[in-house]
Protein backbone atom coordinates (compact mmCIF):
# COMPACT_ATOMS: atom_id res chain seq x y z
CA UNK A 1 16.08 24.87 -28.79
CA UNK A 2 13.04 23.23 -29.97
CA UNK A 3 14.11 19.62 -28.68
CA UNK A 4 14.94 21.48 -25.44
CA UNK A 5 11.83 23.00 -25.06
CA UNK A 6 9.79 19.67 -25.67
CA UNK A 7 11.99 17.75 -23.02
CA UNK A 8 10.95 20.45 -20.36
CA UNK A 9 7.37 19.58 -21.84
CA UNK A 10 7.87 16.28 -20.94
CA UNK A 11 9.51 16.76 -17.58
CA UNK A 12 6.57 18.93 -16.84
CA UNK A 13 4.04 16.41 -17.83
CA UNK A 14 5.27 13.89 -16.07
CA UNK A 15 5.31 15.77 -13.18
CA UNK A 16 1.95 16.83 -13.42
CA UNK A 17 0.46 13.24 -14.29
CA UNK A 18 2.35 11.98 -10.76
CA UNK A 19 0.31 14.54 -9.33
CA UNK A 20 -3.00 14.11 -10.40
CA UNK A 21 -2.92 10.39 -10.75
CA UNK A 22 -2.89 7.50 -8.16
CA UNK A 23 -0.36 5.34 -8.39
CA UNK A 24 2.50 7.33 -9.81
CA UNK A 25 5.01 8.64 -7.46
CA UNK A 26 7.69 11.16 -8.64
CA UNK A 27 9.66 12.51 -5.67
CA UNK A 28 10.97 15.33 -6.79
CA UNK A 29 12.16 17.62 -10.19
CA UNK A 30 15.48 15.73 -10.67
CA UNK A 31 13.60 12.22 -10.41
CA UNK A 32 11.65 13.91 -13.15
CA UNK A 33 14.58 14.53 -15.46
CA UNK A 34 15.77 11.33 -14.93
CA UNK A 35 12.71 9.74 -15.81
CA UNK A 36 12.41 11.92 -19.00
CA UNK A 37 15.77 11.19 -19.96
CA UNK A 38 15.30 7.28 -19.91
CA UNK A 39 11.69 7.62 -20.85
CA UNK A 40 12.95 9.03 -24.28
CA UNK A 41 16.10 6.89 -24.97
CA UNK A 42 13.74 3.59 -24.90
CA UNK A 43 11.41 5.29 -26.40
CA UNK A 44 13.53 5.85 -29.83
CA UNK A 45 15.85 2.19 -28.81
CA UNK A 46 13.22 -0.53 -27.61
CA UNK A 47 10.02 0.77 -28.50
CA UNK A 48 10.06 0.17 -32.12
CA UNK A 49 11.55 -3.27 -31.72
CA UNK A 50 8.79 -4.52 -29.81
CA UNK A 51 5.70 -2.63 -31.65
CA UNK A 52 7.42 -4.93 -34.27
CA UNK A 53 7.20 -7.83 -32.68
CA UNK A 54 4.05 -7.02 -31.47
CA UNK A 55 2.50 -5.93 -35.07
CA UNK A 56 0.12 -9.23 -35.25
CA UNK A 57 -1.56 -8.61 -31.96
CA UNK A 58 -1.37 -4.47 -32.60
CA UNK A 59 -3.03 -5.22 -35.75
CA UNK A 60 -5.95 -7.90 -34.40
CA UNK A 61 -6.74 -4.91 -31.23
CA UNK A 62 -6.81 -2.49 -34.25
CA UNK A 63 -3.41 -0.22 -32.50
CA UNK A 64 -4.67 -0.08 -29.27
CA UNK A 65 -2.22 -2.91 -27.78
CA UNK A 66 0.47 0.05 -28.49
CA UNK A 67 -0.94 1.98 -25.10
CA UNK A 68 -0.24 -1.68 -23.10
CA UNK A 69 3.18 -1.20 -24.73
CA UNK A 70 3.70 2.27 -23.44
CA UNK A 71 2.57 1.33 -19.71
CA UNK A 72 4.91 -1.36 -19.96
CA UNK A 73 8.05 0.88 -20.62
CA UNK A 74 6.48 3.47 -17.99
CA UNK A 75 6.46 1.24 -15.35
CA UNK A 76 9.66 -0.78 -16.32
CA UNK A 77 11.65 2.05 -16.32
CA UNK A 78 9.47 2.59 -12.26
CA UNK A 79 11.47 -0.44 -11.45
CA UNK A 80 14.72 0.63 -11.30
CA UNK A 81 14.99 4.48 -10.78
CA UNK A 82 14.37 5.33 -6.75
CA UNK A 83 11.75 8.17 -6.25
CA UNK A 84 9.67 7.08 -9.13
CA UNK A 85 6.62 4.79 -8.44
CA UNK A 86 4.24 3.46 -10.44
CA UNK A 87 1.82 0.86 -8.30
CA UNK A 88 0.52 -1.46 -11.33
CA UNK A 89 -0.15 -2.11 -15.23
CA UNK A 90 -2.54 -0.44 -14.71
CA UNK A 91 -1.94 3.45 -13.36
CA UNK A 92 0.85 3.04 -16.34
CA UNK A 93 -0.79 1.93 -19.10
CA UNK A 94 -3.13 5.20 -18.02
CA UNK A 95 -0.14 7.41 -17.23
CA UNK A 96 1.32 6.72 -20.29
CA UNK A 97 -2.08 7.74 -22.11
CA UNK A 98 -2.05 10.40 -19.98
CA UNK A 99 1.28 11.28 -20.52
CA UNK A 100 1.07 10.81 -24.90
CA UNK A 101 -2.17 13.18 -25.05
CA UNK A 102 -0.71 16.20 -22.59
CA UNK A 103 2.82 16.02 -24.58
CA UNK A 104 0.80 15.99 -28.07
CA UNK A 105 -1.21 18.52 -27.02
CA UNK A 106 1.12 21.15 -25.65
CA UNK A 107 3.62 20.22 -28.82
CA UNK A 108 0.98 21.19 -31.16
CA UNK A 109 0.71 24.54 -29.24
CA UNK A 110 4.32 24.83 -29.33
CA UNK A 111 4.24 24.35 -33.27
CA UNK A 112 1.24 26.95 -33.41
CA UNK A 113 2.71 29.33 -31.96
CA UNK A 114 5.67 29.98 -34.58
């Protein structure tokens, strides 16, 4: 239930961020799901591989290379699902902060609140 309820988080966030920031497109709730659903198989496949391979240059920016690495699997996975549109690096690597803070934030109220 609780792994359910984080994935609607998600879905919700990312709906929201489309909204209120240029340069993300989502067209619709089932582009959403899609998106969340892809978002959070990299995330646990291909993310830690290349935080690895990116450790010396994480490590010389002090962690915050680890946001370009979120933008950059935000806006890869733009490229090949239709209705989802992100317009640069740049709108992702801030979605993607964007999108980390809401989903922290509402998890931790999710956690409170048992």
């Amino acid at each position: 239930m609780n792994i359910l309820v984080k994935f609607l988080l998600n879905v919700f966030v990312l709906v929201l961020v489309a909204r209120i920031m240029p340069g993300i497109e989502v067209s619709g709730l089932y582009i959403a799901l899609i998106v969340a659903i892809v978002l959070g198989f990299l995330n646990i496949l291909v993310r830690p591989v290349l935080l690895v391979i990116a450790m010396p240059i994480n490590a010389f920016t002090f962690g915050l290379f680890t946001f370009v690495i979120n933008g950059l699997i935000l806006w890869f996975v733009s490229t090949f699902i239709e209705g989802f549109v992100i317009d640069g690096l740049i709108p992702a690597i801030v979605g993607a902060l964007l999108i980390s803070v809401v989903s922290w934030v509402g998890e931790r109220y999710i956690t409170l609140g048992k």
